[in-house]
C-alpha atoms as a PDB file:
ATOM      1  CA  UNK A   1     -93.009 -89.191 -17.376  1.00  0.00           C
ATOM      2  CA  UNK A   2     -90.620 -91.963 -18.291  1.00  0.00           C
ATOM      3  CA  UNK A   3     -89.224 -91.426 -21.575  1.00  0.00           C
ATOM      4  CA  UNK A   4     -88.937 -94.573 -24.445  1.00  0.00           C
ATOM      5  CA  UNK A   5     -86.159 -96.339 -24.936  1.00  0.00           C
ATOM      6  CA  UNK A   6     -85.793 -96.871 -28.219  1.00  0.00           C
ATOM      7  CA  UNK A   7     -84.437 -93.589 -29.799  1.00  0.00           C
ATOM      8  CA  UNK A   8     -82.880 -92.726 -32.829  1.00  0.00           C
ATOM      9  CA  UNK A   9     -78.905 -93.360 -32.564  1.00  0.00           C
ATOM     10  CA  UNK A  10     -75.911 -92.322 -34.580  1.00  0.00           C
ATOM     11  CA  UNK A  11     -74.697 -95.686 -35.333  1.00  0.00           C
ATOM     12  CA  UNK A  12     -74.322 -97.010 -38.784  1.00  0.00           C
ATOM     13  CA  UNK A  13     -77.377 -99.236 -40.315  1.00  0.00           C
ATOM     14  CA  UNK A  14     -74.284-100.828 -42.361  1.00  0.00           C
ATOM     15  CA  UNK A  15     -72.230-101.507 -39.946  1.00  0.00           C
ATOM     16  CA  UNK A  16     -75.226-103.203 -37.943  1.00  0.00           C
ATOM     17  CA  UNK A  17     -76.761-105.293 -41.309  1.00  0.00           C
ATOM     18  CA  UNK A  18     -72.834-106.619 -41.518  1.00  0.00           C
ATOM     19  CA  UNK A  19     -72.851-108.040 -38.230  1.00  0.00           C
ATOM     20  CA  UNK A  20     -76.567-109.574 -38.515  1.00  0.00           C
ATOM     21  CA  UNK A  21     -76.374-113.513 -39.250  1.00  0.00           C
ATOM     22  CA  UNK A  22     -76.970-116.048 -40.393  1.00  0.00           C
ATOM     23  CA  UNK A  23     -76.445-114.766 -43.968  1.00  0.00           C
ATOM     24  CA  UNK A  24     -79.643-115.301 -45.744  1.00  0.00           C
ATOM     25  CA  UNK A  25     -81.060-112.924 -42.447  1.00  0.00           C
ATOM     26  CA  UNK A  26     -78.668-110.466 -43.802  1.00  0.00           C
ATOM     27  CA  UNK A  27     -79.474-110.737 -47.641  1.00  0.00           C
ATOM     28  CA  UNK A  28     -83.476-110.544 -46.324  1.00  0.00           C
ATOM     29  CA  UNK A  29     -82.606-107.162 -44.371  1.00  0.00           C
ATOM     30  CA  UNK A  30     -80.775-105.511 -47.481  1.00  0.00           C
ATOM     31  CA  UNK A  31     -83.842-106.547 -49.388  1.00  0.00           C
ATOM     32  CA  UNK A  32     -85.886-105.197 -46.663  1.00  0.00           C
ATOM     33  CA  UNK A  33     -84.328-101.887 -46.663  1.00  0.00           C
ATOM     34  CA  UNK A  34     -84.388-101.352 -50.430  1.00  0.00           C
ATOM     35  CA  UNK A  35     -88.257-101.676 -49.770  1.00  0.00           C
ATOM     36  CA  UNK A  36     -88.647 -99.075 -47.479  1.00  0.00           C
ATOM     37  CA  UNK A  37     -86.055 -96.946 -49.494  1.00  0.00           C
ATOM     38  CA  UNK A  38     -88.484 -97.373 -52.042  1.00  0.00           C
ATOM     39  CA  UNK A  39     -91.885 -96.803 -50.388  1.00  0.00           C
ATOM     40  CA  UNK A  40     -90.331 -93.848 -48.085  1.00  0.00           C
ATOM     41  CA  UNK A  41     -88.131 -92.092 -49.964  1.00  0.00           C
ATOM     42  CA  UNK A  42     -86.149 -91.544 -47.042  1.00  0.00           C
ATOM     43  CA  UNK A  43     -83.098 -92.791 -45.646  1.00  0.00           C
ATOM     44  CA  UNK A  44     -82.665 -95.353 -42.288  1.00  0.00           C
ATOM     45  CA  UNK A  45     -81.384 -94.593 -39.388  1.00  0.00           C
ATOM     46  CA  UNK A  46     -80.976 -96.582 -35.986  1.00  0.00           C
ATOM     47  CA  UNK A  47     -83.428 -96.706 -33.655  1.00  0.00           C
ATOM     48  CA  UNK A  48     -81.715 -98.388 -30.720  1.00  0.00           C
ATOM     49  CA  UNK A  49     -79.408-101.024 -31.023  1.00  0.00           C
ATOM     50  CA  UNK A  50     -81.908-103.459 -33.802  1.00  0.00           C
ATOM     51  CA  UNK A  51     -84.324-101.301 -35.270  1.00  0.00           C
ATOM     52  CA  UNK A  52     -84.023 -99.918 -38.530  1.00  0.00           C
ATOM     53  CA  UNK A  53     -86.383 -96.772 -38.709  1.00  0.00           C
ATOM     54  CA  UNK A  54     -87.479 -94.637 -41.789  1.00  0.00           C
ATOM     55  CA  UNK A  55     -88.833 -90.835 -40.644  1.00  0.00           C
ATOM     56  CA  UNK A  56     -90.614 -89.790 -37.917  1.00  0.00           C
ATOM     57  CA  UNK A  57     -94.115 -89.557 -35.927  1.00  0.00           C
ATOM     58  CA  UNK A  58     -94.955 -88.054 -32.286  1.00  0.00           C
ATOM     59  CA  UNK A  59     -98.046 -89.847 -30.567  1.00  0.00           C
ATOM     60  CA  UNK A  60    -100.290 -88.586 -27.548  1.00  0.00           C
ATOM     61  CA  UNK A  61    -102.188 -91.929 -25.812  1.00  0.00           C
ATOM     62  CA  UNK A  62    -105.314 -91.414 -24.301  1.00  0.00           C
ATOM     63  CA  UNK A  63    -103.382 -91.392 -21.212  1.00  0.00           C
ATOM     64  CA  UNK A  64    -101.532 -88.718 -21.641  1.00  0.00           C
ATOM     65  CA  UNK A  65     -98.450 -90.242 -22.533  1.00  0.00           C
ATOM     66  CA  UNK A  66     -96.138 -88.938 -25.328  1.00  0.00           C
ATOM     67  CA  UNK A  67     -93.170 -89.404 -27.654  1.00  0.00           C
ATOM     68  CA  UNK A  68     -91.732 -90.655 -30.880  1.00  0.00           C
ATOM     69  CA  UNK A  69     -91.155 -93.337 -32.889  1.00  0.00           C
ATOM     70  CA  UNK A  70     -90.163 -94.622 -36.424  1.00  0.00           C
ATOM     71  CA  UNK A  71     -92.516 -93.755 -39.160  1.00  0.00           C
ATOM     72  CA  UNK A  72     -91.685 -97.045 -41.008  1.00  0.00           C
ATOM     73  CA  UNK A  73     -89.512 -99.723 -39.853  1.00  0.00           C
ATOM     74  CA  UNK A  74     -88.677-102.970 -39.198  1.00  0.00           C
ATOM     75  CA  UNK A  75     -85.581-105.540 -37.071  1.00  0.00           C
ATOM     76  CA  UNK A  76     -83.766-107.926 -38.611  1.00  0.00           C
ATOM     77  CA  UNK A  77     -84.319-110.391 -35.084  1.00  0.00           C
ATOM     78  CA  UNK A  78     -82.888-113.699 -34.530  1.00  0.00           C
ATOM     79  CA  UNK A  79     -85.772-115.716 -34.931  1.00  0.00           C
ATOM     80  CA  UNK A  80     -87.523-114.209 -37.734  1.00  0.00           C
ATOM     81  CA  UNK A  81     -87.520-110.644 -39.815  1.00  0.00           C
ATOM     82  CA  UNK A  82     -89.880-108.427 -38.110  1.00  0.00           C
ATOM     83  CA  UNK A  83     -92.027-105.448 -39.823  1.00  0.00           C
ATOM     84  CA  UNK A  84     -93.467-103.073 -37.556  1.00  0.00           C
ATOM     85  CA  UNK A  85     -97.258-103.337 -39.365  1.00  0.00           C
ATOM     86  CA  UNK A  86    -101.133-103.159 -38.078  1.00  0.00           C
ATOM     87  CA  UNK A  87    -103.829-103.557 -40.262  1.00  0.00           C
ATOM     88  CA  UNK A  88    -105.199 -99.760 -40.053  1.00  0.00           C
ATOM     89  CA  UNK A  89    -105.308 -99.801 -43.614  1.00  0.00           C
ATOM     90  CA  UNK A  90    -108.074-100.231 -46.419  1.00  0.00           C
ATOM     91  CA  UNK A  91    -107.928-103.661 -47.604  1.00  0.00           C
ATOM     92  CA  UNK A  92    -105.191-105.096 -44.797  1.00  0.00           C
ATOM     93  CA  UNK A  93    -106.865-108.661 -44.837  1.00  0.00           C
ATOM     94  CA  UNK A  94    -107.215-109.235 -48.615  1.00  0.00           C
ATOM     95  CA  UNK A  95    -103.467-108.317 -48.555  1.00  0.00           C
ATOM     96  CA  UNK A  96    -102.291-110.284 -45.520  1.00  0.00           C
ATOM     97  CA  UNK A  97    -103.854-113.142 -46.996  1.00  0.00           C
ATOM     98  CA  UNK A  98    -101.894-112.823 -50.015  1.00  0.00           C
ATOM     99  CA  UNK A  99     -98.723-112.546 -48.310  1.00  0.00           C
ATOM    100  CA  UNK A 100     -97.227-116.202 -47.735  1.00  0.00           C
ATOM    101  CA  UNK A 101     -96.642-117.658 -44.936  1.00  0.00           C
ATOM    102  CA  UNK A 102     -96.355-115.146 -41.766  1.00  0.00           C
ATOM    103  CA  UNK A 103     -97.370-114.845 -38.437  1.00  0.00           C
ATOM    104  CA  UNK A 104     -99.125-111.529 -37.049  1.00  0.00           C
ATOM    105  CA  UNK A 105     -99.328-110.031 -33.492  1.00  0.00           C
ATOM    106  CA  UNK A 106    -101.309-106.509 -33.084  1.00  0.00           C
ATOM    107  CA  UNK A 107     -98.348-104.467 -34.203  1.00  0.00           C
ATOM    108  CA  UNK A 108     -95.863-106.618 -36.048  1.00  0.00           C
ATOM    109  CA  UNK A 109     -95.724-108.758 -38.811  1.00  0.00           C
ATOM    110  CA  UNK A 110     -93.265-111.625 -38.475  1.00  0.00           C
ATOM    111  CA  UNK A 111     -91.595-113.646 -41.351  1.00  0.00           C
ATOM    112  CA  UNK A 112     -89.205-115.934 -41.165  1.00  0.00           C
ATOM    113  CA  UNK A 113     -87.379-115.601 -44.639  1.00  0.00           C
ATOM    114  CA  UNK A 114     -88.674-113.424 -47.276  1.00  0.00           C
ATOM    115  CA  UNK A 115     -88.671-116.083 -49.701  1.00  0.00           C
ATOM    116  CA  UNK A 116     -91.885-117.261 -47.931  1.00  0.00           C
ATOM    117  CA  UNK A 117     -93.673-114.368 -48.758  1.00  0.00           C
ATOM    118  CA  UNK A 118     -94.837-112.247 -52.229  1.00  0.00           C
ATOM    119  CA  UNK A 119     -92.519-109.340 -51.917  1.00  0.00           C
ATOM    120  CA  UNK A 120     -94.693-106.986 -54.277  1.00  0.00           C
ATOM    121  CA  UNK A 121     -97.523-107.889 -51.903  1.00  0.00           C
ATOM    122  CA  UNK A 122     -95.032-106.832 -48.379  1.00  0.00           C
ATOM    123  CA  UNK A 123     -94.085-103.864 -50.166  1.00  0.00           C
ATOM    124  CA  UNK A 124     -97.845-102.639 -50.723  1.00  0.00           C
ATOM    125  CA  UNK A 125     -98.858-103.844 -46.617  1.00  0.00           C
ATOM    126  CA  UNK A 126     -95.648-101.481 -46.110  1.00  0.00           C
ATOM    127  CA  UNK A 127     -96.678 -99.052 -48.291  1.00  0.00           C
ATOM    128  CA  UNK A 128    -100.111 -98.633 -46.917  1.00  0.00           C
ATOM    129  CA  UNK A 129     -99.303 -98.577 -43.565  1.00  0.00           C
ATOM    130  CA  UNK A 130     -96.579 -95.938 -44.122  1.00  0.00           C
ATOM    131  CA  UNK A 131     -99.315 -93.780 -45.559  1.00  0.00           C
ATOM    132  CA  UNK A 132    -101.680 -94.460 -42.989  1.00  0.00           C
ATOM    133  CA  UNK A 133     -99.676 -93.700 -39.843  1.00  0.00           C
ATOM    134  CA  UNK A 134     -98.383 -90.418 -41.951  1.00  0.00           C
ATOM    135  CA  UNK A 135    -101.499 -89.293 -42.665  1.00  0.00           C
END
C-alpha cells in the first residue's frame, strides 16, 4: 500500500513563514499560527514542504487504507490562506455563515486575507473541528 506524501519534516515553520510572500500572506500565517497555538496547545511542525500541522491522528478508510495526518492545520498557498476544515461539527453552518467572505470545498476552507473574515469566529470553526477529529 502506497504510503502519503505529505509527512511530518524536520524543517523549520520559521524559516518557511519567512520565505512566504507577498507580506500581508505572511503577517496572515503568523496570525494563523498564534490561532492554532492557542486552540491546540501544541506546537507546529512541517508537514511537507507547505503545510503547517498541529498533533497527530491515524485514519483507517473503509477501504482499508491507512496512515496519518495533521490533527489541525492549515498552508499559507499562493492564492489564498487555506484551513484544513469540514463541517463535522455541531453548529458548522451558523458559524460558516458568520465567517466573512470565504470559499469552502469538502475539506478546506479558503480565505483570501484574514481581514475578510471574523477571526474570533475562524478560531471557534478551528476550535471545533480540532475537537471533533480528536475526539
Amino acid at each position: 500500500m502506497a504510503e502519503n506524501k505529505t509527512v511530518p519534516t524536520r524543517a523549520s515553520v520559521n524559516a518557511f513563514l519567512d520565505g512566504v510572500a507577498p507580506a500581508r500572506r505572511q503577517a496572515d500565517a503568523r496570525v494563523a499560527l498564534e490561532i492554532y497555538r492557542r486552540v491546540t496547545g501544541l506546537e507546529p511542525v512541517m508537514w511537507g514542504p507547505s503545510i503547517i500541522g498541529f498533533g497527530e491522528r491515524r485514519y483507517t478508510t473503509d477501504a482499508g487504507r491507512a496512515g496519518r495526518v495533521p490533527a489541525a492545520c492549515f498552508s499559507p498557498r499562493k492564492a489564498n490562506m487555506t484551513f484544513y476544515v469540514r463541517d463535522s461539527f455541531p453548529e458548522a453552518e451558523t458559524l460558516y455563515a458568520r465567517l466573512g467572505k470565504h470559499r469552502r470545498s469538502v475539506a478546506c476552507l479558503y480565505i483570501n486575507k484574514l481581514d475578510d473574515v471574523d477571526l474570533a469566529v475562524l478560531e471557534e470553526i478551528i476550535a471545533r473541528q480540532y475537537a471533533a477529529d480528536i475526539a
